[in-house]
PDB file of N, CA and C in Angstrom:
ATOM      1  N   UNK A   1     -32.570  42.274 -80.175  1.00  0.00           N
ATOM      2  CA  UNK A   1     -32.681  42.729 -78.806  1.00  0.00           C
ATOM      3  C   UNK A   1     -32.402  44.219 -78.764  1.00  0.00           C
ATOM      4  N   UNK A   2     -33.165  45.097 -78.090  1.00  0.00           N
ATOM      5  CA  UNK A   2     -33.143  46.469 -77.970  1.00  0.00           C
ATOM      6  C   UNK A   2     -32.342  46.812 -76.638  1.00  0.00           C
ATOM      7  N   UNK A   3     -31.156  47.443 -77.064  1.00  0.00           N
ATOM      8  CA  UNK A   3     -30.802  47.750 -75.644  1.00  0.00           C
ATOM      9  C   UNK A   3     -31.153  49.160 -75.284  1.00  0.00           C
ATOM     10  N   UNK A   4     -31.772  49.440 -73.937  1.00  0.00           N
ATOM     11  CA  UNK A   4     -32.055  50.832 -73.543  1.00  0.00           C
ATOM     12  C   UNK A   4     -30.807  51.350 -72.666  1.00  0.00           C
ATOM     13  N   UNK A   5     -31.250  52.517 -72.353  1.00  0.00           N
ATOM     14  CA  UNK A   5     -30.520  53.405 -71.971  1.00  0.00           C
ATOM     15  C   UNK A   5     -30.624  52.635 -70.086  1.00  0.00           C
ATOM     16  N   UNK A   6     -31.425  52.534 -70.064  1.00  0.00           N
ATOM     17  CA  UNK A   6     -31.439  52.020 -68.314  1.00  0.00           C
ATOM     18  C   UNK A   6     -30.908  50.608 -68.221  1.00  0.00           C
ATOM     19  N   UNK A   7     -31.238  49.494 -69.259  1.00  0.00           N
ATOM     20  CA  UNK A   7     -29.361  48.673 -69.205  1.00  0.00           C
ATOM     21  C   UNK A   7     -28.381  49.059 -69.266  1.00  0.00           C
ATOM     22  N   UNK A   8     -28.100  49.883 -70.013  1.00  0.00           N
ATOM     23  CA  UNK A   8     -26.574  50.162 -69.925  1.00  0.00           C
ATOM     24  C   UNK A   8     -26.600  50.925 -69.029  1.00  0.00           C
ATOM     25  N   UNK A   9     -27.567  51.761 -68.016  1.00  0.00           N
ATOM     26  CA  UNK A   9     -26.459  52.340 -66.935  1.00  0.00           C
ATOM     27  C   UNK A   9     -26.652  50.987 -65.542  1.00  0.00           C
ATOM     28  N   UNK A  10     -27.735  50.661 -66.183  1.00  0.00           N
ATOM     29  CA  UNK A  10     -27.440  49.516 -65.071  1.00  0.00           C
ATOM     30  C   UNK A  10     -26.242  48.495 -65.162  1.00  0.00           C
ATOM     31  N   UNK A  11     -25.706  48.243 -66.718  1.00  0.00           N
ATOM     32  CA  UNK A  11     -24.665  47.760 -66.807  1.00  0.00           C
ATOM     33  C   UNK A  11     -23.285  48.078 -66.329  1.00  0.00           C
ATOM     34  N   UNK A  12     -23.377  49.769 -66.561  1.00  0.00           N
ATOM     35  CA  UNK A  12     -21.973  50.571 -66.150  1.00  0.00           C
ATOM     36  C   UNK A  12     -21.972  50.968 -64.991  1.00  0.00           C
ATOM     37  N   UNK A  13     -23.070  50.696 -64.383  1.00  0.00           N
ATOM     38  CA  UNK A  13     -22.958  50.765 -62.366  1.00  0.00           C
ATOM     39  C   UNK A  13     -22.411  49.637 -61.786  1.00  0.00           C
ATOM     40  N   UNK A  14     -22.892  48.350 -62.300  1.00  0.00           N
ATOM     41  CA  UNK A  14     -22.551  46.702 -62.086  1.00  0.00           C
ATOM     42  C   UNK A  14     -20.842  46.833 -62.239  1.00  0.00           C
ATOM     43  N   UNK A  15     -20.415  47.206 -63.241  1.00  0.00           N
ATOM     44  CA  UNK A  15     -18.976  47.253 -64.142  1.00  0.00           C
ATOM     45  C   UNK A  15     -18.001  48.269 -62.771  1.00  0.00           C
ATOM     46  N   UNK A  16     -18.970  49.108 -62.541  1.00  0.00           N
ATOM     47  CA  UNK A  16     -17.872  50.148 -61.869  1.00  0.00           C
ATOM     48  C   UNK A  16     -18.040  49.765 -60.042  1.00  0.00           C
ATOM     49  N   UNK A  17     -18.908  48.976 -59.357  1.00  0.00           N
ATOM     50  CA  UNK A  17     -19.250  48.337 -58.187  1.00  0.00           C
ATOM     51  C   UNK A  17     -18.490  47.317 -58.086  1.00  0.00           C
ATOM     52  N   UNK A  18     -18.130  46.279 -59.428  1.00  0.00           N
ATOM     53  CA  UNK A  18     -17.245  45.701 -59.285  1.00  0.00           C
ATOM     54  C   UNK A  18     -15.796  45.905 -59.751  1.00  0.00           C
ATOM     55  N   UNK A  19     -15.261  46.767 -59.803  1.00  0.00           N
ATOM     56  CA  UNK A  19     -14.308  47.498 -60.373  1.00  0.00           C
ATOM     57  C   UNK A  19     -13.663  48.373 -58.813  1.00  0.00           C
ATOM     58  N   UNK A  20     -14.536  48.710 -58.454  1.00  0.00           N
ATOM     59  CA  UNK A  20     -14.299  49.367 -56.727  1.00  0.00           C
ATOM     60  C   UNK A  20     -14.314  48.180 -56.040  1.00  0.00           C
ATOM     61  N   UNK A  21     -14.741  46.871 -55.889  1.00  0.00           N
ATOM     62  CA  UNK A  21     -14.708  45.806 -55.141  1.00  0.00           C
ATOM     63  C   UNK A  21     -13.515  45.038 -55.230  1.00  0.00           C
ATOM     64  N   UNK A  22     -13.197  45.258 -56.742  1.00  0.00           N
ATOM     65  CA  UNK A  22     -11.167  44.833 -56.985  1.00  0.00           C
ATOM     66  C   UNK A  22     -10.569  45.950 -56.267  1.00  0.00           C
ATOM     67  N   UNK A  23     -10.661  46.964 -56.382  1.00  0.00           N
ATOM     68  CA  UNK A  23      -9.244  47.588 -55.991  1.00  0.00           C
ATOM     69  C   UNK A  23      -9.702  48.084 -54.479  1.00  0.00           C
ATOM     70  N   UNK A  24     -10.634  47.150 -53.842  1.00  0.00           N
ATOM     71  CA  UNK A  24     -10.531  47.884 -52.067  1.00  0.00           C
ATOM     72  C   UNK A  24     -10.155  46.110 -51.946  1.00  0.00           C
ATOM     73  N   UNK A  25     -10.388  45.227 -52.294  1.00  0.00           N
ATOM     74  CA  UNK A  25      -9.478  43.850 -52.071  1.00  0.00           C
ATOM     75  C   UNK A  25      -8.275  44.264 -51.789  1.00  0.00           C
ATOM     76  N   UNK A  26      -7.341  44.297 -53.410  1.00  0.00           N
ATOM     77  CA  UNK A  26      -5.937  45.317 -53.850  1.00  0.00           C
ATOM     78  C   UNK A  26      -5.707  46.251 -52.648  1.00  0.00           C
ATOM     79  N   UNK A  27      -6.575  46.660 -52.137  1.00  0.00           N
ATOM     80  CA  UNK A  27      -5.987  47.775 -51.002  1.00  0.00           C
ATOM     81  C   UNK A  27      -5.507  46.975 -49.784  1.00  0.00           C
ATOM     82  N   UNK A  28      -6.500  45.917 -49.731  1.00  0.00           N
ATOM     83  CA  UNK A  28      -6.427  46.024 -48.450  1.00  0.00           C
ATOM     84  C   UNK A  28      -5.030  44.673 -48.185  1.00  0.00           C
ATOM     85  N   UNK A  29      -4.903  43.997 -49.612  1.00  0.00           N
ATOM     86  CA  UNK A  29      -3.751  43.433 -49.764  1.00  0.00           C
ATOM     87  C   UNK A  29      -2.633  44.162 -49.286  1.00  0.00           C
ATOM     88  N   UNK A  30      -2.709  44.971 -50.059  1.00  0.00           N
ATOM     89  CA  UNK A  30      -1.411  46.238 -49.822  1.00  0.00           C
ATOM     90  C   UNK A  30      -0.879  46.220 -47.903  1.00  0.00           C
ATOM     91  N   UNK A  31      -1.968  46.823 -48.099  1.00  0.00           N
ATOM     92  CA  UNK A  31      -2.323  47.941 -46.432  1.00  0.00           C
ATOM     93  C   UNK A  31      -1.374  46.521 -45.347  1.00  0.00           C
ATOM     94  N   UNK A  32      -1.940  45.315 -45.399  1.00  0.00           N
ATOM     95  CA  UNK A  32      -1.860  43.984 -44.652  1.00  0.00           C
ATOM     96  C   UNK A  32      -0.779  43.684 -44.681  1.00  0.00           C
ATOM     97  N   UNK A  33      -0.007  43.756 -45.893  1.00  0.00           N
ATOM     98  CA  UNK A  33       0.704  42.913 -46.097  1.00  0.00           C
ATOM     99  C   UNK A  33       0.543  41.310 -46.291  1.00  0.00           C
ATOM    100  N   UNK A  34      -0.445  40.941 -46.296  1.00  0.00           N
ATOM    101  CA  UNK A  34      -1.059  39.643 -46.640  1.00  0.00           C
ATOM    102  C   UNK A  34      -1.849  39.056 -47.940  1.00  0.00           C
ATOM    103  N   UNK A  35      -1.400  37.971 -48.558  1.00  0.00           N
ATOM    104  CA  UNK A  35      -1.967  38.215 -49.714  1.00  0.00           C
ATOM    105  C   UNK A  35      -3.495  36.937 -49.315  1.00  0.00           C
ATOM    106  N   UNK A  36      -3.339  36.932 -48.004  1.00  0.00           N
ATOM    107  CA  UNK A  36      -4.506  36.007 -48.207  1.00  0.00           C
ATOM    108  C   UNK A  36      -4.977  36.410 -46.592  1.00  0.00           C
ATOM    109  N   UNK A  37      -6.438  36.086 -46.185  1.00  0.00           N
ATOM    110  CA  UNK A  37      -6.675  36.554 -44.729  1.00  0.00           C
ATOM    111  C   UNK A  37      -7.205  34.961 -44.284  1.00  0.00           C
ATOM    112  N   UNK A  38      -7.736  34.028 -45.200  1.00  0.00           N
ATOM    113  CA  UNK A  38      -7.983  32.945 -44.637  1.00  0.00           C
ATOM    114  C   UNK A  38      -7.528  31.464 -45.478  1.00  0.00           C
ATOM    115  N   UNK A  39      -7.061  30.724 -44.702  1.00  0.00           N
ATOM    116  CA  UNK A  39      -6.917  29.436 -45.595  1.00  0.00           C
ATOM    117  C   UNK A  39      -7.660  28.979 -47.104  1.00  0.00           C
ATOM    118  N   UNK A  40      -9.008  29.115 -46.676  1.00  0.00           N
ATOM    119  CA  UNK A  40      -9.982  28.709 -48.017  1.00  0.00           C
ATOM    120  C   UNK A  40     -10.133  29.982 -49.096  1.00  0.00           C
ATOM    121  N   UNK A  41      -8.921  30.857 -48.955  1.00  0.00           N
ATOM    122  CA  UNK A  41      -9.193  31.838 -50.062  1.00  0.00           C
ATOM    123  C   UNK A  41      -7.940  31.142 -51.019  1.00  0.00           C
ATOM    124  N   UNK A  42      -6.716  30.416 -50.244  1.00  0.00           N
ATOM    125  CA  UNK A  42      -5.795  29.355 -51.144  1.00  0.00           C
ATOM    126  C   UNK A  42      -4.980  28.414 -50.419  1.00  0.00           C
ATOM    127  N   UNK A  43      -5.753  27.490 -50.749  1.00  0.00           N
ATOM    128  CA  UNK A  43      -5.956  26.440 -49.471  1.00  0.00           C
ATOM    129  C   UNK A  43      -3.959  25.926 -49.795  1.00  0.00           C
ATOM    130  N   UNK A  44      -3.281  25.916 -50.922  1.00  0.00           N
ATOM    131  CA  UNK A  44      -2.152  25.473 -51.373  1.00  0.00           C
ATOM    132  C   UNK A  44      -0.681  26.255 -50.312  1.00  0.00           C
ATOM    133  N   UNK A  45      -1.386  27.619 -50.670  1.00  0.00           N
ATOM    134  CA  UNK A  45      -0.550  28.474 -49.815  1.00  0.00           C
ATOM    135  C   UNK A  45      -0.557  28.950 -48.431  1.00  0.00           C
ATOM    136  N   UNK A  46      -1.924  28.159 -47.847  1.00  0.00           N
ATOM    137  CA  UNK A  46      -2.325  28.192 -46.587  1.00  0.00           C
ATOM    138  C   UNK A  46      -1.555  27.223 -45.528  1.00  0.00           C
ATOM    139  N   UNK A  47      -1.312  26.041 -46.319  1.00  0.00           N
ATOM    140  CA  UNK A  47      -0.706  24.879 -46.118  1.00  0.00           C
ATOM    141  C   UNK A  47       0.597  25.033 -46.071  1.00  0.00           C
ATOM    142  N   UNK A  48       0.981  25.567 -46.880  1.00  0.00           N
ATOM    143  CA  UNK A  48       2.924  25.977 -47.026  1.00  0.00           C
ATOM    144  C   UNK A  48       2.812  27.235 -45.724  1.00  0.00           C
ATOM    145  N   UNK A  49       2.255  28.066 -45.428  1.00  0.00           N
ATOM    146  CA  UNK A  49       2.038  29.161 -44.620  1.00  0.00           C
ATOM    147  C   UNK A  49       1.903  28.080 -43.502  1.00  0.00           C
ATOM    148  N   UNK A  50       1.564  27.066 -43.010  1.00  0.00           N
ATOM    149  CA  UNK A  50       0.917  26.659 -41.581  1.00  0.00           C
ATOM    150  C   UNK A  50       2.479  25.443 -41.606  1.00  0.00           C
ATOM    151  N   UNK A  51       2.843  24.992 -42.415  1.00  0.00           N
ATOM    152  CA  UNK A  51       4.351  24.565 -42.795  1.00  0.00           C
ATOM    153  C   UNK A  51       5.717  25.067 -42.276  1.00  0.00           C
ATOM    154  N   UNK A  52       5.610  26.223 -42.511  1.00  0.00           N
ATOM    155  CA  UNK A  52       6.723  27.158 -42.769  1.00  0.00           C
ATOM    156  C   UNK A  52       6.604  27.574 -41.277  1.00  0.00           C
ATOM    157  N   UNK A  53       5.425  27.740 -40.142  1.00  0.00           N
ATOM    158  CA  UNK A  53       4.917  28.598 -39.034  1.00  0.00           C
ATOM    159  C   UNK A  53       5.799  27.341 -38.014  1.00  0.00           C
ATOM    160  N   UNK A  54       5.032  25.978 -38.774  1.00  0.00           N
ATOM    161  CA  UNK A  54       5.435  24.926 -37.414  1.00  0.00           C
ATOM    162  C   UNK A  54       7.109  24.692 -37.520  1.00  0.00           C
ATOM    163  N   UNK A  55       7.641  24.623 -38.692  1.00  0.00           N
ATOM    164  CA  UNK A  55       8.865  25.372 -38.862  1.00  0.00           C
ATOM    165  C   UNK A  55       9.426  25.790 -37.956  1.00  0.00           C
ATOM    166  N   UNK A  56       8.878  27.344 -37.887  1.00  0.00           N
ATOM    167  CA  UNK A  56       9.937  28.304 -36.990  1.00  0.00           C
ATOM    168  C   UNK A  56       9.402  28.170 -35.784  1.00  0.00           C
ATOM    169  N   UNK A  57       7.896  27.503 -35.281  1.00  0.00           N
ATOM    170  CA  UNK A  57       7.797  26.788 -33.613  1.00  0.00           C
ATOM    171  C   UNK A  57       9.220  26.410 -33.254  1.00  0.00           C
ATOM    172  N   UNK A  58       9.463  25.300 -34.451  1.00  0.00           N
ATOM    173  CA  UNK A  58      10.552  24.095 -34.211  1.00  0.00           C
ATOM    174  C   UNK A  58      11.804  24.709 -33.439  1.00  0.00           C
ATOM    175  N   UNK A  59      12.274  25.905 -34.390  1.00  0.00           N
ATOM    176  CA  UNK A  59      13.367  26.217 -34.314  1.00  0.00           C
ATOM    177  C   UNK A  59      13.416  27.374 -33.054  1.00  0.00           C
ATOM    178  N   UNK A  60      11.983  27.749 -32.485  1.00  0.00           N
ATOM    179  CA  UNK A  60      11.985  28.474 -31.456  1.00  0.00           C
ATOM    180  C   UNK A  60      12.400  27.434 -30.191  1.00  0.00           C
ATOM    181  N   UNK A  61      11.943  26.652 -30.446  1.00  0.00           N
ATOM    182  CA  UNK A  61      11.630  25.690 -28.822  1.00  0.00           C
ATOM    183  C   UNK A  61      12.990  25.187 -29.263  1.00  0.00           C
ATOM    184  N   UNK A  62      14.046  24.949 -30.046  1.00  0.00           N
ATOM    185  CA  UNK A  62      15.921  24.282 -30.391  1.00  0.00           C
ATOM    186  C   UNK A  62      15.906  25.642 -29.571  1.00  0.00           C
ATOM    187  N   UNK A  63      16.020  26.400 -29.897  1.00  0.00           N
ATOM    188  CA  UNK A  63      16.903  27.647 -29.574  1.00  0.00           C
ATOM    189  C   UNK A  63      16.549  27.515 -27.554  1.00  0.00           C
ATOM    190  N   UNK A  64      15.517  27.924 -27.401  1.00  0.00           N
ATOM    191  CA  UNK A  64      14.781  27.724 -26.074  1.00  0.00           C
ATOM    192  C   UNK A  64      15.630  26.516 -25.315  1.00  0.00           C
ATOM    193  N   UNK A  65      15.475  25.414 -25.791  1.00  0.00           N
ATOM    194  CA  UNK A  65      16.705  24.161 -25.686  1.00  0.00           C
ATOM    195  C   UNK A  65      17.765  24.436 -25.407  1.00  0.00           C
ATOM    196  N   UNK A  66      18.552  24.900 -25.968  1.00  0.00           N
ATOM    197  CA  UNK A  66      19.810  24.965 -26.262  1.00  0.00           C
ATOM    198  C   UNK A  66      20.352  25.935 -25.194  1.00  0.00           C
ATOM    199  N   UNK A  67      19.432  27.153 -25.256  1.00  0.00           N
ATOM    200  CA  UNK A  67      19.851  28.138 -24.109  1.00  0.00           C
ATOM    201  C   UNK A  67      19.828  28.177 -22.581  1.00  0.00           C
ATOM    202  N   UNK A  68      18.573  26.832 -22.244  1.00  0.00           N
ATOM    203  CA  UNK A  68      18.786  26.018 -21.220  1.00  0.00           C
ATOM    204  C   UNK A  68      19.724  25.075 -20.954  1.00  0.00           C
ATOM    205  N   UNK A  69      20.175  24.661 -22.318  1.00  0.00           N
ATOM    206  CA  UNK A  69      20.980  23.829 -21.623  1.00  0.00           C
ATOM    207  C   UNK A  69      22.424  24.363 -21.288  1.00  0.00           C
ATOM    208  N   UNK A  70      22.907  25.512 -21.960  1.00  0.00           N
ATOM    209  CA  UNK A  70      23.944  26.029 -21.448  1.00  0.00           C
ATOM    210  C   UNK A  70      23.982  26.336 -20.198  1.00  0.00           C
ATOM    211  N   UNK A  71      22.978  27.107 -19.708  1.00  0.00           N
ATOM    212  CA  UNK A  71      22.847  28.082 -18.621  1.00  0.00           C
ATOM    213  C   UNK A  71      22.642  26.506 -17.837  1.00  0.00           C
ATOM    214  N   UNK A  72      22.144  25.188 -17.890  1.00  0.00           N
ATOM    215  CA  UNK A  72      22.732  24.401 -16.703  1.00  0.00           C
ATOM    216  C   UNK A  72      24.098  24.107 -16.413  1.00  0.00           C
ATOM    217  N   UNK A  73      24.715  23.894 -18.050  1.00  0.00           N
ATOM    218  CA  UNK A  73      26.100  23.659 -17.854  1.00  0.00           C
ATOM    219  C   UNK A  73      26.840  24.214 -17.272  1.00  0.00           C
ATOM    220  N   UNK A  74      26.725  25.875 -17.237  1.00  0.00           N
ATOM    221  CA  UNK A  74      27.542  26.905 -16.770  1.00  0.00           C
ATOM    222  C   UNK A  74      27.099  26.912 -15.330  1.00  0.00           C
ATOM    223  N   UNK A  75      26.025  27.037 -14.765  1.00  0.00           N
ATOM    224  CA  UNK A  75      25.955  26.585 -13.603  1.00  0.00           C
ATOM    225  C   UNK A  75      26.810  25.209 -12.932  1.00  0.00           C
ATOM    226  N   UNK A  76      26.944  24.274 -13.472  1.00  0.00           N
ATOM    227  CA  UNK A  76      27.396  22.939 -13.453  1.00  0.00           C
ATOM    228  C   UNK A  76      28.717  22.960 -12.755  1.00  0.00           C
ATOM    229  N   UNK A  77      29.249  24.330 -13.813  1.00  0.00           N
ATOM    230  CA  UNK A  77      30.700  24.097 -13.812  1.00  0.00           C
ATOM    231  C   UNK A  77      31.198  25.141 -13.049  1.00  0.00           C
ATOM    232  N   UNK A  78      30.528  25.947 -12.465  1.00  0.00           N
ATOM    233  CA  UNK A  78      30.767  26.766 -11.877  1.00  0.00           C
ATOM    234  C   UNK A  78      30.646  26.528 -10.339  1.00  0.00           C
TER     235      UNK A  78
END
């Protein structure tokens, strides 16, 4: 097989297009702070992420709870 000169720059354009397509991903990881923007990019950690969210719902609406129920008591007793 003869390789020419116009494969290989067609090769080392391919190489360096995808080489700029990793590191503006990498960027934009960075920039986000997110290592993922949608479920089906890791569906494992999407799941622990939607886990961890209903989680701290939980512990929003205890707290929410709790602070109502003082503020009746103190009314109550007052």
């Amino acid at each position: 097989m003869r390789i020419t000169n116009n494969y290989l720059s067609q090769r080392v354009t391919a190489d360096i297009q995808r080489n700029l397509s990793s590191m503006a991903d990498a960027e934009q990881k960075i920039s986000t702070g997110r290592r993922f923007d949608r479920i089906s990019e890791d569906p494992l950690a999407g799941v622990q992420v939607m886990g961890v969210d209903r989680g701290l719902r939980a512990l929003e609406q205890y707290r929410k709870n709790t602070s109502a129920a003082r503020t009746r008591s103190d009314a109550e007793e007052a």
